[in-house]
PDB file of N, CA and C in Angstrom:
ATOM      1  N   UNK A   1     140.372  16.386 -41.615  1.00  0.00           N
ATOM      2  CA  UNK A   1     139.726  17.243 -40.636  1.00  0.00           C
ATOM      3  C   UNK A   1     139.362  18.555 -41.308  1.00  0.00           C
ATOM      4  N   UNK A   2     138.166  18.827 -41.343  1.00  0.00           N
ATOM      5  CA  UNK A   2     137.783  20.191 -41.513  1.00  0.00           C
ATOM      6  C   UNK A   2     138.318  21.438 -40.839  1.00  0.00           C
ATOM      7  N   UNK A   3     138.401  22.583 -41.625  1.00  0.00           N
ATOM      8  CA  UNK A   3     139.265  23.647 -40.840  1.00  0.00           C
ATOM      9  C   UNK A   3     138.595  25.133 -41.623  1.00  0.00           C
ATOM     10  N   UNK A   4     137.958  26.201 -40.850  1.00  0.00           N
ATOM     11  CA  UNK A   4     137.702  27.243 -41.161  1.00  0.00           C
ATOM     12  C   UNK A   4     138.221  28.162 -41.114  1.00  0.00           C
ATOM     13  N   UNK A   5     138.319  28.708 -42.856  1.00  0.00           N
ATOM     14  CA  UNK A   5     139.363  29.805 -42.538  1.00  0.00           C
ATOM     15  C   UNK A   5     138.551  31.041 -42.918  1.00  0.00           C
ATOM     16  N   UNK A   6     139.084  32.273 -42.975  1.00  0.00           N
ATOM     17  CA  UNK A   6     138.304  33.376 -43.664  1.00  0.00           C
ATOM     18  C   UNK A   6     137.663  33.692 -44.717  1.00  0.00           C
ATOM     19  N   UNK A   7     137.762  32.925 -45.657  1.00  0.00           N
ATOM     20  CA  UNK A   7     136.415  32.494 -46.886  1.00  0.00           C
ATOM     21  C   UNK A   7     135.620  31.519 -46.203  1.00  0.00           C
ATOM     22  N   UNK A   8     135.761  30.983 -45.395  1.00  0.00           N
ATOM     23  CA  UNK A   8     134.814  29.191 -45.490  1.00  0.00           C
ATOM     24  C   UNK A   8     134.387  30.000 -44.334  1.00  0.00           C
ATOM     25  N   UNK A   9     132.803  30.439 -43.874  1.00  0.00           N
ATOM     26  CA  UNK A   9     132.472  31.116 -42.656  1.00  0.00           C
ATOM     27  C   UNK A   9     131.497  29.429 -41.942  1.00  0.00           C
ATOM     28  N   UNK A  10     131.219  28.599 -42.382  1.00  0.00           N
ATOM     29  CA  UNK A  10     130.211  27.302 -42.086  1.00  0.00           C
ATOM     30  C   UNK A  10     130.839  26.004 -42.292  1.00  0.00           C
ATOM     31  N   UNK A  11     130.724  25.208 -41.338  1.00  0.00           N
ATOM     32  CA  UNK A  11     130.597  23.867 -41.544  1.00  0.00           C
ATOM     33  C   UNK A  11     129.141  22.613 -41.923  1.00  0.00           C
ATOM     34  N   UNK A  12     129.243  22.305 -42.624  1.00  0.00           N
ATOM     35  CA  UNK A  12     127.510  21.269 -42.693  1.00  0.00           C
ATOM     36  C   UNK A  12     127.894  20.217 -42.489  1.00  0.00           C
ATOM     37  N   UNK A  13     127.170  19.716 -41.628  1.00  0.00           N
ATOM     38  CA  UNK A  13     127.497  18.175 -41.098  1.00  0.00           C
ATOM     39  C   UNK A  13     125.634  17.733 -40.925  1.00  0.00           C
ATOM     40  N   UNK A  14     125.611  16.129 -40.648  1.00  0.00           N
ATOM     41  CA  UNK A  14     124.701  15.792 -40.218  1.00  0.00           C
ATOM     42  C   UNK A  14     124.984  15.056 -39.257  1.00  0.00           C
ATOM     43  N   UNK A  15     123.365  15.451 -38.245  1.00  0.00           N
ATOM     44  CA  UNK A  15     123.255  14.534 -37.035  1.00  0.00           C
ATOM     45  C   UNK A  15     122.308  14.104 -36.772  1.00  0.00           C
ATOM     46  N   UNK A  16     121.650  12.912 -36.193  1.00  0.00           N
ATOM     47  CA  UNK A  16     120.728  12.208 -35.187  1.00  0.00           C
ATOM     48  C   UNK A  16     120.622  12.456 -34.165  1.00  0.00           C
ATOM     49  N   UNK A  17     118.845  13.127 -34.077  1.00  0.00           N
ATOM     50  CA  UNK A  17     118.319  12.687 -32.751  1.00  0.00           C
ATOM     51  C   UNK A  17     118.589  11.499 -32.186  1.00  0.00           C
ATOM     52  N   UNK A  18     118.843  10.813 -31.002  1.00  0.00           N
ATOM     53  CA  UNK A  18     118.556   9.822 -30.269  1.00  0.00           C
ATOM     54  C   UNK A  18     118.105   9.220 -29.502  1.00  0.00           C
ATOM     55  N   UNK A  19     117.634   8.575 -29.050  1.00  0.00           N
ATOM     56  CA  UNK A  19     116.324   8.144 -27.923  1.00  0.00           C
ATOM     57  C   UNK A  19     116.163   9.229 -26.986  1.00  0.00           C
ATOM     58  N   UNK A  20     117.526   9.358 -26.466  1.00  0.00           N
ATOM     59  CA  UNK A  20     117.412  10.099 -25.156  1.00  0.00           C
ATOM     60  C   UNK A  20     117.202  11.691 -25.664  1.00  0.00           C
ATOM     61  N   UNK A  21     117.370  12.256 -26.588  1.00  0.00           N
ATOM     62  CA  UNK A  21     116.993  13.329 -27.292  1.00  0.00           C
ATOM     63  C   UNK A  21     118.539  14.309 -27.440  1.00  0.00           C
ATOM     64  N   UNK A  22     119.766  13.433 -27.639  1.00  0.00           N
ATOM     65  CA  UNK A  22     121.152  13.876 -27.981  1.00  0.00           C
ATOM     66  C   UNK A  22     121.063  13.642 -29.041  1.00  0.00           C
ATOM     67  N   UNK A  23     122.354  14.300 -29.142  1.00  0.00           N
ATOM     68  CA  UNK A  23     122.907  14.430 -30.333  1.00  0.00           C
ATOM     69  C   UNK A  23     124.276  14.463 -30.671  1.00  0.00           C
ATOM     70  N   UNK A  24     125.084  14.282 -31.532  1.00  0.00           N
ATOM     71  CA  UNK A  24     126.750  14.068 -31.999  1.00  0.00           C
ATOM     72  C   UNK A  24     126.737  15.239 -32.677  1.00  0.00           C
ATOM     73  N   UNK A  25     127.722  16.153 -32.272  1.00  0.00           N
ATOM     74  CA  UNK A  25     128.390  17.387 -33.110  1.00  0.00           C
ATOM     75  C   UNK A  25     129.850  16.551 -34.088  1.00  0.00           C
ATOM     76  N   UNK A  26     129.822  15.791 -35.382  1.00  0.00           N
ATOM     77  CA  UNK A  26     130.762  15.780 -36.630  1.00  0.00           C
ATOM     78  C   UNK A  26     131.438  15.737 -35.553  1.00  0.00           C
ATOM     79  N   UNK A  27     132.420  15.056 -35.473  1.00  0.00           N
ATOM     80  CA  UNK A  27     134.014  15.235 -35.038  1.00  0.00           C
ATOM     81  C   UNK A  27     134.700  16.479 -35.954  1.00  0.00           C
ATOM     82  N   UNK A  28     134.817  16.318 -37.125  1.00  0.00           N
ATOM     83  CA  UNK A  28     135.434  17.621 -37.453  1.00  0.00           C
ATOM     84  C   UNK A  28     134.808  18.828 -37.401  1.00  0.00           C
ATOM     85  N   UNK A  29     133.581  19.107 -37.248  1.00  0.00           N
ATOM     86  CA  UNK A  29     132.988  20.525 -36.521  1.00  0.00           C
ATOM     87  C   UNK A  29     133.463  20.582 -35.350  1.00  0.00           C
ATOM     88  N   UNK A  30     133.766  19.637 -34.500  1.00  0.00           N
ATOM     89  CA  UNK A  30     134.002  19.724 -32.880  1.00  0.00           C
ATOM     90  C   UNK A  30     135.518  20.169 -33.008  1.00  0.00           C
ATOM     91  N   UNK A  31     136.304  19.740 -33.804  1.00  0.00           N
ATOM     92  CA  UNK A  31     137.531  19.718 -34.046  1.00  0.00           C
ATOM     93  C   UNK A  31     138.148  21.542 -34.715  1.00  0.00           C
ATOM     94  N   UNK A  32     137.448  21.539 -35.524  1.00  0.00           N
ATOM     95  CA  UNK A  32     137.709  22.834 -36.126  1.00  0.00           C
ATOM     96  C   UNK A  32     136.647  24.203 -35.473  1.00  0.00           C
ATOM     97  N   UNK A  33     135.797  23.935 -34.457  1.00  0.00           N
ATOM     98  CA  UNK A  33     135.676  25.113 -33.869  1.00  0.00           C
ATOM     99  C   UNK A  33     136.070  24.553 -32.145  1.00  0.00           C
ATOM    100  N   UNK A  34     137.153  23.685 -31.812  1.00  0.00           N
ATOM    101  CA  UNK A  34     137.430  23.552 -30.875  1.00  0.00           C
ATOM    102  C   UNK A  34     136.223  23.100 -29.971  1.00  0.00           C
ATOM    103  N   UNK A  35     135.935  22.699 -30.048  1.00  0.00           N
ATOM    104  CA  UNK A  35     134.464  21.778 -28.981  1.00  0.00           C
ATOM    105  C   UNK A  35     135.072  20.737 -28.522  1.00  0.00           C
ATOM    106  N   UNK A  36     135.763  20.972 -27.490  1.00  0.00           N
ATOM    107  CA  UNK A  36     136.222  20.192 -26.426  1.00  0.00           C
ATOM    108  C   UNK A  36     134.633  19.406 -24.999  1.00  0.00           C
ATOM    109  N   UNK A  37     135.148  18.367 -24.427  1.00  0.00           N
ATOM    110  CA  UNK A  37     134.440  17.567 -23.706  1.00  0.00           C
ATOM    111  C   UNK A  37     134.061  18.728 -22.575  1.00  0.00           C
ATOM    112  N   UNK A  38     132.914  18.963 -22.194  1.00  0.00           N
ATOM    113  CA  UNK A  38     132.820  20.223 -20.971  1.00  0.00           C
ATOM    114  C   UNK A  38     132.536  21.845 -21.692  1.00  0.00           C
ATOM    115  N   UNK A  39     132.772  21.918 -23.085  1.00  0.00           N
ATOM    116  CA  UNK A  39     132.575  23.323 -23.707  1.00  0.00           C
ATOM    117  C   UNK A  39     130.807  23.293 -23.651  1.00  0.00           C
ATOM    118  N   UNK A  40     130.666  24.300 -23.110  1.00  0.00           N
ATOM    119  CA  UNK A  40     129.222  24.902 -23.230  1.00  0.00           C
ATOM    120  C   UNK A  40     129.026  25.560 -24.304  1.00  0.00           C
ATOM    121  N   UNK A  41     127.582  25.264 -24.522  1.00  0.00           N
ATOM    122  CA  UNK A  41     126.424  26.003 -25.589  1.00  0.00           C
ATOM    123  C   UNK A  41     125.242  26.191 -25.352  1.00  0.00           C
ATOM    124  N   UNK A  42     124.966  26.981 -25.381  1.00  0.00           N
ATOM    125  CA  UNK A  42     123.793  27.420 -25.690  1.00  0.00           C
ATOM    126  C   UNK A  42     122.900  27.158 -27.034  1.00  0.00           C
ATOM    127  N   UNK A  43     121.328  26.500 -26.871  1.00  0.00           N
ATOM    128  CA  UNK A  43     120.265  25.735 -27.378  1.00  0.00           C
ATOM    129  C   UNK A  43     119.648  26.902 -27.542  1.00  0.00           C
ATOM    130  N   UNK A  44     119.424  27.177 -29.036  1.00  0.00           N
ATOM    131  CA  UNK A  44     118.384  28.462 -29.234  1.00  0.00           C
ATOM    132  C   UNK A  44     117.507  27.884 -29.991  1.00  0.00           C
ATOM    133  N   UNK A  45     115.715  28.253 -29.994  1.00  0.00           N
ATOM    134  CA  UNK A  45     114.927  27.535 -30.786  1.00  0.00           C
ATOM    135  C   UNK A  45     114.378  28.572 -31.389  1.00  0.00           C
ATOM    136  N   UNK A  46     114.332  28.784 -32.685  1.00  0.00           N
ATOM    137  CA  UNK A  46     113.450  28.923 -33.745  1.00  0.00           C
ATOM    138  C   UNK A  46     112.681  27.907 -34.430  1.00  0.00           C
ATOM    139  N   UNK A  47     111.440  29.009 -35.457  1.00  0.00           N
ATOM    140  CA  UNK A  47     110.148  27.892 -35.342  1.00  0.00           C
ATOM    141  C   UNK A  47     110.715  26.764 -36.558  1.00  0.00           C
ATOM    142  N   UNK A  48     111.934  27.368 -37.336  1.00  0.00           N
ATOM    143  CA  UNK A  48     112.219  26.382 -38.208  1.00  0.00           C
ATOM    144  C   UNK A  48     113.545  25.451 -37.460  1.00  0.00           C
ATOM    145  N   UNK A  49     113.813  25.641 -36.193  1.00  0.00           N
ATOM    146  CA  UNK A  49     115.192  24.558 -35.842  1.00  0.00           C
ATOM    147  C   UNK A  49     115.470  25.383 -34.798  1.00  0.00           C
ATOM    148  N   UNK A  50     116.934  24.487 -34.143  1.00  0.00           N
ATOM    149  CA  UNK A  50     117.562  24.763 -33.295  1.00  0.00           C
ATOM    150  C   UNK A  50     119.146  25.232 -34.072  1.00  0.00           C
ATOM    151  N   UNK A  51     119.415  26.304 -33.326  1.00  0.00           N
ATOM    152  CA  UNK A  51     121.152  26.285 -33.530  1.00  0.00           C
ATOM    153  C   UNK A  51     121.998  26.622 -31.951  1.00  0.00           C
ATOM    154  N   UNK A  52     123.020  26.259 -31.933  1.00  0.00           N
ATOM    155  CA  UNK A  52     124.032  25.988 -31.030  1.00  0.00           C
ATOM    156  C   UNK A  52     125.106  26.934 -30.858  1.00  0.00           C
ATOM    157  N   UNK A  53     125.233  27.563 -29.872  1.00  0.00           N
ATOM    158  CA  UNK A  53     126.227  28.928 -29.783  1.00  0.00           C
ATOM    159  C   UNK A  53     127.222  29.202 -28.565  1.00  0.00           C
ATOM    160  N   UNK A  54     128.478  28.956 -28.117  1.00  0.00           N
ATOM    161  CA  UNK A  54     128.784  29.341 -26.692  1.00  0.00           C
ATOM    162  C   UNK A  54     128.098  30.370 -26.842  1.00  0.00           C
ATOM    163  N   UNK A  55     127.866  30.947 -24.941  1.00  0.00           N
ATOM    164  CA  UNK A  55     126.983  32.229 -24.462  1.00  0.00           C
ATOM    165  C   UNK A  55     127.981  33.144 -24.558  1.00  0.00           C
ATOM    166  N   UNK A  56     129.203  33.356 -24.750  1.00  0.00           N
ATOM    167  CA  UNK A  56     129.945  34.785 -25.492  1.00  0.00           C
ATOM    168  C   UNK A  56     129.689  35.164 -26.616  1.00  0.00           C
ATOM    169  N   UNK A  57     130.192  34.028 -27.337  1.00  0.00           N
ATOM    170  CA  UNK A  57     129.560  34.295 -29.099  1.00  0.00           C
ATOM    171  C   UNK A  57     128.211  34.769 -28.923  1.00  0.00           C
ATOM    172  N   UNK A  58     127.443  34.279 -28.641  1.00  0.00           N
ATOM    173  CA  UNK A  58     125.912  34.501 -28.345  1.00  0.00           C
ATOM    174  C   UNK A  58     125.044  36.212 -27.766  1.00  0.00           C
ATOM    175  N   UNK A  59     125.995  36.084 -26.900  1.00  0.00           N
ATOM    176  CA  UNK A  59     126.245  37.635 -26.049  1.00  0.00           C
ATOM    177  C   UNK A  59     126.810  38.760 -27.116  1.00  0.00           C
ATOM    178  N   UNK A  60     128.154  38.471 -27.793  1.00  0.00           N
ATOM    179  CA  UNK A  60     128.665  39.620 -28.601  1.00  0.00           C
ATOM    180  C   UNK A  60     127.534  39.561 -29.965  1.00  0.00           C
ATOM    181  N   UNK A  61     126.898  38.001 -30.088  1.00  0.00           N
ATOM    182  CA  UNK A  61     125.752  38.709 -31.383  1.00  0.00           C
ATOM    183  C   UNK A  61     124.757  39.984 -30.698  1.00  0.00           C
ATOM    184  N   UNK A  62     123.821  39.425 -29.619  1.00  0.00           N
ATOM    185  CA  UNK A  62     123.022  40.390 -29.075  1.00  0.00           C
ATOM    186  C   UNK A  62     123.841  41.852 -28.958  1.00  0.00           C
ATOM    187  N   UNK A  63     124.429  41.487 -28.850  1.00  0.00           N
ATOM    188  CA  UNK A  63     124.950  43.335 -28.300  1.00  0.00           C
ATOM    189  C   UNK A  63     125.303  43.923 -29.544  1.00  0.00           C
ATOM    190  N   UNK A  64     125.659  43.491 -31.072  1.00  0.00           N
ATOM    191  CA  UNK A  64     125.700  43.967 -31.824  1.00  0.00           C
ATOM    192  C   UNK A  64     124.519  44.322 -32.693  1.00  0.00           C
ATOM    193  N   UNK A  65     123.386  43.423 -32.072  1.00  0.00           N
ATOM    194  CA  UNK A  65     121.960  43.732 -32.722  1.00  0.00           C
ATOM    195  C   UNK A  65     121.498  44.964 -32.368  1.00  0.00           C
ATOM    196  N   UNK A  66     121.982  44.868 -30.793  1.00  0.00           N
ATOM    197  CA  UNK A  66     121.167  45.698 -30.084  1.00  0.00           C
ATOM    198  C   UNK A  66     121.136  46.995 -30.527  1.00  0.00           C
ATOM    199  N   UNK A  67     123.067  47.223 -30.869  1.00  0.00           N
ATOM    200  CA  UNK A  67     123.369  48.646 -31.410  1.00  0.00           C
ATOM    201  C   UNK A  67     122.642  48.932 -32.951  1.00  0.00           C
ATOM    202  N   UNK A  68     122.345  48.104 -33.246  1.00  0.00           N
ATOM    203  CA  UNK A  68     121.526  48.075 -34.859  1.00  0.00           C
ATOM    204  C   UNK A  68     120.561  48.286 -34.196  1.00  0.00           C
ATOM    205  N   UNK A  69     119.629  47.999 -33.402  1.00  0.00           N
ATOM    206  CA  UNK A  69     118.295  48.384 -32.758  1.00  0.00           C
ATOM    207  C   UNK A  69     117.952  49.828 -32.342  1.00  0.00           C
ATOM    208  N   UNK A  70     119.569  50.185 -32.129  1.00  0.00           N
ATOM    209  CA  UNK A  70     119.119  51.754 -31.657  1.00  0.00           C
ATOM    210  C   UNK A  70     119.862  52.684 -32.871  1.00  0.00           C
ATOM    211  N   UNK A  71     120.669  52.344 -33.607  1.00  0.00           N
ATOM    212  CA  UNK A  71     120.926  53.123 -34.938  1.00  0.00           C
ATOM    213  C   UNK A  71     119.285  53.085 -35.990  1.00  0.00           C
ATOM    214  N   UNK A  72     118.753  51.730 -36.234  1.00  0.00           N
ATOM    215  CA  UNK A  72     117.272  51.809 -36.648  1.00  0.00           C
ATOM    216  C   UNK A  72     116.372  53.400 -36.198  1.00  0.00           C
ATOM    217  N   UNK A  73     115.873  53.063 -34.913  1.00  0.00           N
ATOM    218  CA  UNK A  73     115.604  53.777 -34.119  1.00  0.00           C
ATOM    219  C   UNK A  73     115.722  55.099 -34.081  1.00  0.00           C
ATOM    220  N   UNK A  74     117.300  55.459 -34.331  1.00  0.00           N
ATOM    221  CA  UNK A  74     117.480  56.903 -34.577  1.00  0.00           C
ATOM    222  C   UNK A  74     117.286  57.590 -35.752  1.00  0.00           C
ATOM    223  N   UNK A  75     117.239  56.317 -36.916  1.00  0.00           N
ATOM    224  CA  UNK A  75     116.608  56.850 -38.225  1.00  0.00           C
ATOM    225  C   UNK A  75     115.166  57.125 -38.962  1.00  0.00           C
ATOM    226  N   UNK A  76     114.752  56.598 -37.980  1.00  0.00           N
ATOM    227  CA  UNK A  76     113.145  56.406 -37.869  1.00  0.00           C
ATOM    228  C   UNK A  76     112.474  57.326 -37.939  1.00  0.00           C
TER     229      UNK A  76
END
């Protein structure tokens, strides 16, 4: 089982589209960032792919951009 610690920040796995347009998250990605049956994510599309985020993780990125958006801003 794969396991991330404070050097290892990524897991790479591969997956298949499937008819119905799913997909399998690795058992050991599911395993080592806890992706239990019922855990939500959030589907973000960029023009080169999709990546996969619970909406907290997702939320504490934005809000840390944001403050980079207005430190930018004030240097401007």
């Amino acid at each position: 089982m794969a396991k991330l610690n404070k050097k290892e920040k990524h897991l790479v796995g591969v997956t298949t589209v499937g008819e119905k347009g799913q997909i399998v998250i690795p058992a050991d990605i599911r395993a080592a960032l806890k992706l239990g049956k019922g855990t939500k994510l959030m589907v973000v599309a960029h023009d080169q792919g999709i990546f996969l985020m619970r909406p907290a993780a997702l939320e504490s990125m934005a809000n840390r951009f944001g403050a980079l958006q207005a430190l930018i801003k004030k240097f401007k």
